[in-house]
N, C-alpha and C. Protein backbone atom coordinates (compact mmCIF):
# COMPACT_ATOMS: atom_id res chain seq x y z
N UNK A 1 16.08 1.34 -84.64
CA UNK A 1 16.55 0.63 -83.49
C UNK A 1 17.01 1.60 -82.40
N UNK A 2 18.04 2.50 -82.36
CA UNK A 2 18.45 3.60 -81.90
C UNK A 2 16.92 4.24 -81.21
N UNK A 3 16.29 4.75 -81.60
CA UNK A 3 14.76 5.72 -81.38
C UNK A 3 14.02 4.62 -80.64
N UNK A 4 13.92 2.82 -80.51
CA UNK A 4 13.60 2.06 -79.60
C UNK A 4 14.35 2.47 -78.31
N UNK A 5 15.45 1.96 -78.51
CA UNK A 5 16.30 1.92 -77.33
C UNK A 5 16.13 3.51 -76.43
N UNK A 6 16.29 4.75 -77.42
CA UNK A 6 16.72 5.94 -76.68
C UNK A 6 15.05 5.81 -75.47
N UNK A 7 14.02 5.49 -76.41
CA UNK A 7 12.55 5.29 -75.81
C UNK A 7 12.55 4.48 -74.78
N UNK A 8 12.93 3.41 -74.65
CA UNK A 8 13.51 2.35 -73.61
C UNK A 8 14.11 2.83 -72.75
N UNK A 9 15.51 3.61 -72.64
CA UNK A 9 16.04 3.73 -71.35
C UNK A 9 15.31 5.06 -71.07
N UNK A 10 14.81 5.53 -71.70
CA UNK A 10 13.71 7.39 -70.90
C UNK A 10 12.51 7.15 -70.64
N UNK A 11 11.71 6.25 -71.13
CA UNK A 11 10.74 5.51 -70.72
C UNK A 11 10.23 5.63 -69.02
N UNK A 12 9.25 6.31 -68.20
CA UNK A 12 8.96 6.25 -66.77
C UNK A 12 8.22 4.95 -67.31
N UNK A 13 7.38 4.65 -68.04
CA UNK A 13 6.75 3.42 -68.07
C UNK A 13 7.38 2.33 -68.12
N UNK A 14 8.40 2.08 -68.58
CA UNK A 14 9.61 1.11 -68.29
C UNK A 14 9.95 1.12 -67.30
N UNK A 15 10.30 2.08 -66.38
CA UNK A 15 10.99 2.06 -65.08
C UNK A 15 9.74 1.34 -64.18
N UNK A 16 8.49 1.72 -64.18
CA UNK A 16 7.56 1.17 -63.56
C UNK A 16 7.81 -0.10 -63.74
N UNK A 17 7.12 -1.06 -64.87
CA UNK A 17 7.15 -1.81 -65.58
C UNK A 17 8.17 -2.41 -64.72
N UNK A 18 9.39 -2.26 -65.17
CA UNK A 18 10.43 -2.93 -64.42
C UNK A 18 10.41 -3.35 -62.78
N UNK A 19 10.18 -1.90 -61.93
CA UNK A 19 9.90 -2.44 -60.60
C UNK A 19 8.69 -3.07 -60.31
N UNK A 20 7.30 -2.96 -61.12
CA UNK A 20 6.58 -4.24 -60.63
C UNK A 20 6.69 -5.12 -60.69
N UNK A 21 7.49 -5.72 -61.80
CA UNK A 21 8.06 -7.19 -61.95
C UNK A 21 9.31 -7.35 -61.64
N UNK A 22 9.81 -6.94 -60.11
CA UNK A 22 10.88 -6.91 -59.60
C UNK A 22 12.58 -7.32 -60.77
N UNK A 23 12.32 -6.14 -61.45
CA UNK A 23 13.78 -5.70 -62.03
C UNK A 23 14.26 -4.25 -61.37
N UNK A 24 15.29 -4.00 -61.45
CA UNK A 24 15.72 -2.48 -61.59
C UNK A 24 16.25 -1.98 -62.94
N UNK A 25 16.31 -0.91 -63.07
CA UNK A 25 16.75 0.08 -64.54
C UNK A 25 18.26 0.30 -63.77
N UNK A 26 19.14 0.81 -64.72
CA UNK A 26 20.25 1.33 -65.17
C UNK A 26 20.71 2.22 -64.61
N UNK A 27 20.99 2.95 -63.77
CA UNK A 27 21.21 4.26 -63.14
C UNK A 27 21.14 5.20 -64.40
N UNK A 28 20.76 6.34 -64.29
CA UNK A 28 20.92 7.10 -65.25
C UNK A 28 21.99 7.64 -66.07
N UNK A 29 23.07 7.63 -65.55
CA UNK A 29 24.21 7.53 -65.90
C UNK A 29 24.77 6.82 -66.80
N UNK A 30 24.75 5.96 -66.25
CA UNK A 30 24.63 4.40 -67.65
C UNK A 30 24.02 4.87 -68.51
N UNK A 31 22.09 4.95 -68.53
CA UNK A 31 21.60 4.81 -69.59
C UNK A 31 22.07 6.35 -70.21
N UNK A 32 22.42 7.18 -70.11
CA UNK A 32 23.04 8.09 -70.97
C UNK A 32 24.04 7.57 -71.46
N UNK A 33 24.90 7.00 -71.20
CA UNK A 33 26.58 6.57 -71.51
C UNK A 33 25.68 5.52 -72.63
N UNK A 34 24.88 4.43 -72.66
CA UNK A 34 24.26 3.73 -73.40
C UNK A 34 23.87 4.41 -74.87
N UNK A 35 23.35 5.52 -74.49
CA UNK A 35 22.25 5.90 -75.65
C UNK A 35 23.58 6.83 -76.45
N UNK A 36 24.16 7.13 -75.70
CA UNK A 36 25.45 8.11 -76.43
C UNK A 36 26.48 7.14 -77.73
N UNK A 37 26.52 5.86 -76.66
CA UNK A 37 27.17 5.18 -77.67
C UNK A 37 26.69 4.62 -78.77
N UNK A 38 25.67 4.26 -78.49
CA UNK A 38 24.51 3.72 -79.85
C UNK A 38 24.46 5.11 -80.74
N UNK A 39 23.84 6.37 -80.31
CA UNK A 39 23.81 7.13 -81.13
C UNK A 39 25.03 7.85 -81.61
N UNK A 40 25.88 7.29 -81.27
CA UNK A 40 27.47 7.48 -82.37
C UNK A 40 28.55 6.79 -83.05
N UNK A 41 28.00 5.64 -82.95
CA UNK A 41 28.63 4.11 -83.36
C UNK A 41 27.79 3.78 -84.30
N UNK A 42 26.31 4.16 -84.36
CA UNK A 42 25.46 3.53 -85.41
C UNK A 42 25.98 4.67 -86.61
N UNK A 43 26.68 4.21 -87.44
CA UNK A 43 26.34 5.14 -89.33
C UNK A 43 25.60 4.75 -90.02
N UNK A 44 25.69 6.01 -90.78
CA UNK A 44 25.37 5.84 -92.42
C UNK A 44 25.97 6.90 -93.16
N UNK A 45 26.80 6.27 -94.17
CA UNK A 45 27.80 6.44 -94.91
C UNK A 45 28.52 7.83 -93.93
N UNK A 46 28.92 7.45 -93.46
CA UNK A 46 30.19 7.82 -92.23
C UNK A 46 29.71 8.96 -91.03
N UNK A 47 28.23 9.40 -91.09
CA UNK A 47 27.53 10.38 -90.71
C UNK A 47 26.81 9.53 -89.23
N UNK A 48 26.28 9.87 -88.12
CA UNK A 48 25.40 9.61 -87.34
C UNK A 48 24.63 9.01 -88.19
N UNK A 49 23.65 8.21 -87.89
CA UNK A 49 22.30 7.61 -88.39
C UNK A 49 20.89 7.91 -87.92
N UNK A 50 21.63 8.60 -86.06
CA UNK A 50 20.34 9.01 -85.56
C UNK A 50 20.59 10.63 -84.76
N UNK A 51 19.36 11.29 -84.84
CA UNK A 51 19.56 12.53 -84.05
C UNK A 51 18.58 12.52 -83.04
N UNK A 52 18.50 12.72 -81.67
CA UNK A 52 17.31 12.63 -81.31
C UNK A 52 16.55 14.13 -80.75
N UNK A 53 15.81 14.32 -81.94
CA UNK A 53 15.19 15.48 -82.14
C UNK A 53 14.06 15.59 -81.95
N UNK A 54 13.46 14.90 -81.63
CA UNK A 54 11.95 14.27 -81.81
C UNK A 54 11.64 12.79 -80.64
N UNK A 55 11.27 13.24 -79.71
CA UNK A 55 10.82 12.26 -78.71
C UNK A 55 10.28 11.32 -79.74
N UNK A 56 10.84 9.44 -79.86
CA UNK A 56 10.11 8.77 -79.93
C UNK A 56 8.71 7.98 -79.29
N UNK A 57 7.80 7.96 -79.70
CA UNK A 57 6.62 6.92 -79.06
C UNK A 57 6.44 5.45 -79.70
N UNK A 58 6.03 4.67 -78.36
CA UNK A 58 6.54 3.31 -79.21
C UNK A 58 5.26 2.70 -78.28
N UNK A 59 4.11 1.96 -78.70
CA UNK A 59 2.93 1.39 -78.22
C UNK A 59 3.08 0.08 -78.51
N UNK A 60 2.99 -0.63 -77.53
CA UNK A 60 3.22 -2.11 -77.03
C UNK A 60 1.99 -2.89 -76.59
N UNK A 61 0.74 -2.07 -77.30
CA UNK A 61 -0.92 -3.04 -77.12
C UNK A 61 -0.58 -3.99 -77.96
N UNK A 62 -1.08 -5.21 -76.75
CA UNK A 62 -1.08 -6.49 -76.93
C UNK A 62 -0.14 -7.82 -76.95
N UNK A 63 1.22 -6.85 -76.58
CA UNK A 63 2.49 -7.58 -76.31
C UNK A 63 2.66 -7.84 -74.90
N UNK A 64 2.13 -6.63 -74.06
CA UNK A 64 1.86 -6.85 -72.57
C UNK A 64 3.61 -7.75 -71.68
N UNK A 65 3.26 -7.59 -70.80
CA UNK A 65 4.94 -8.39 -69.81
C UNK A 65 4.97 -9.35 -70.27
N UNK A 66 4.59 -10.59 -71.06
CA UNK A 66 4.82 -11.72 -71.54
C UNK A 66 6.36 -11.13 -72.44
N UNK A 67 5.93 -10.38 -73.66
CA UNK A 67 6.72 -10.11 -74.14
C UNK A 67 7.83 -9.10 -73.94
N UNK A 68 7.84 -8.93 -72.49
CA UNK A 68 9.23 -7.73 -72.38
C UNK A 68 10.25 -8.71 -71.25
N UNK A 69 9.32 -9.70 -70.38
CA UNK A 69 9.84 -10.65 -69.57
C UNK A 69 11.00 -11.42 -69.97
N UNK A 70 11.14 -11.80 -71.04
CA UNK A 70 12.20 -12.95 -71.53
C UNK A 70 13.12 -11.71 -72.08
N UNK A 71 13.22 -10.85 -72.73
CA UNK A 71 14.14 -9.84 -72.50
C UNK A 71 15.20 -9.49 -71.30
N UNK A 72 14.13 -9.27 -70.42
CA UNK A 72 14.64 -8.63 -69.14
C UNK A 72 15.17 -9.75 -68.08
N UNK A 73 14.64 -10.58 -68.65
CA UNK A 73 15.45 -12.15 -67.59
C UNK A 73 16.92 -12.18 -68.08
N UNK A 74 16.59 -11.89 -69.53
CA UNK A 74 18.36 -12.40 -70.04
C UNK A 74 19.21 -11.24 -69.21
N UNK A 75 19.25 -10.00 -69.08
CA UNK A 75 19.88 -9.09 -68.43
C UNK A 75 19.73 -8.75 -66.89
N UNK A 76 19.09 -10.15 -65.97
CA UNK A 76 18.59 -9.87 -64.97
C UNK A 76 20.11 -9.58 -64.11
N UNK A 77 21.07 -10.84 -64.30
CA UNK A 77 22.60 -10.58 -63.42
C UNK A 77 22.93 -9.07 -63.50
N UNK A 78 23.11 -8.56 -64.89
CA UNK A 78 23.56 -6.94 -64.86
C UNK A 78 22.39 -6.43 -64.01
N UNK A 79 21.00 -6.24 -63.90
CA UNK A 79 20.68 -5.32 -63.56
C UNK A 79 20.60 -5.26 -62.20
N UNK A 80 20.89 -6.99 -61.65
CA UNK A 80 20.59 -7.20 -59.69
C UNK A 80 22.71 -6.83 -59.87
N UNK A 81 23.76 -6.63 -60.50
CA UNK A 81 24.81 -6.40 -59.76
C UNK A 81 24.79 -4.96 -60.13
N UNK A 82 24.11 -3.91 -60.84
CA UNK A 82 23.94 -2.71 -60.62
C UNK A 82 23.29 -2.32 -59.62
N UNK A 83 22.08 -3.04 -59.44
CA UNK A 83 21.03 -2.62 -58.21
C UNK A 83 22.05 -3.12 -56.90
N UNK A 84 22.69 -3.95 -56.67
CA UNK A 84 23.80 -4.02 -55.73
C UNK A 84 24.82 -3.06 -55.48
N UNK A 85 25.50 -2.84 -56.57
CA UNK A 85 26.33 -2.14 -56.11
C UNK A 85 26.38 -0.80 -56.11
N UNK A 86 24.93 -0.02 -55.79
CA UNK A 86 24.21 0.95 -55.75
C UNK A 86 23.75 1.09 -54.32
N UNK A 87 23.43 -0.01 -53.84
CA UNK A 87 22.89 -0.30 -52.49
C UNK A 87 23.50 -0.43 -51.27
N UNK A 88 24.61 -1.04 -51.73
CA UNK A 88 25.31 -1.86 -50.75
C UNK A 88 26.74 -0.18 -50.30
């Protein structure tokens, strides 16, 4: 899960992805503060669970924007009052 997500917010194909189907990403900032906390909150038996040592790759043939759309709707308020208050 961790190695999704870290792939997700470093992702340029996500960031695309996102602005053609009018979303915005996270400032980078965030998504570091994000991936920091996942990768130190997630254990196993009292140790980290993840290291990221190894760029994950994660191929999404045949899931296409159908399936990343209903995701990204649920988080659309956070990402238009980040993209706001970035702008404004």
């Amino acid at each position: 899960m961790v190695r999704f997500w870290s792939w997700f917010y470093k992702s340029e194909s996500i960031e695309r992805l996102a602005a053609a189907t009018g979303y915005s990403v996270f400032p980078w900032a965030v998504r570091q503060t994000l991936l920091q906390r996942l990768q130190s909150d997630i254990l196993c038996g009292g140790s980290p669970a993840f290291a990221d040592t190894a760029e994950a790759t994660f191929t999404l043939e045949g899931a296409g924007v159908p399936w990343l759309t209903e995701p990204l709707a649920r988080h659309s308020s956070i990402y238009s009052s980040v993209r706001d208050s970035h702008t404004s």
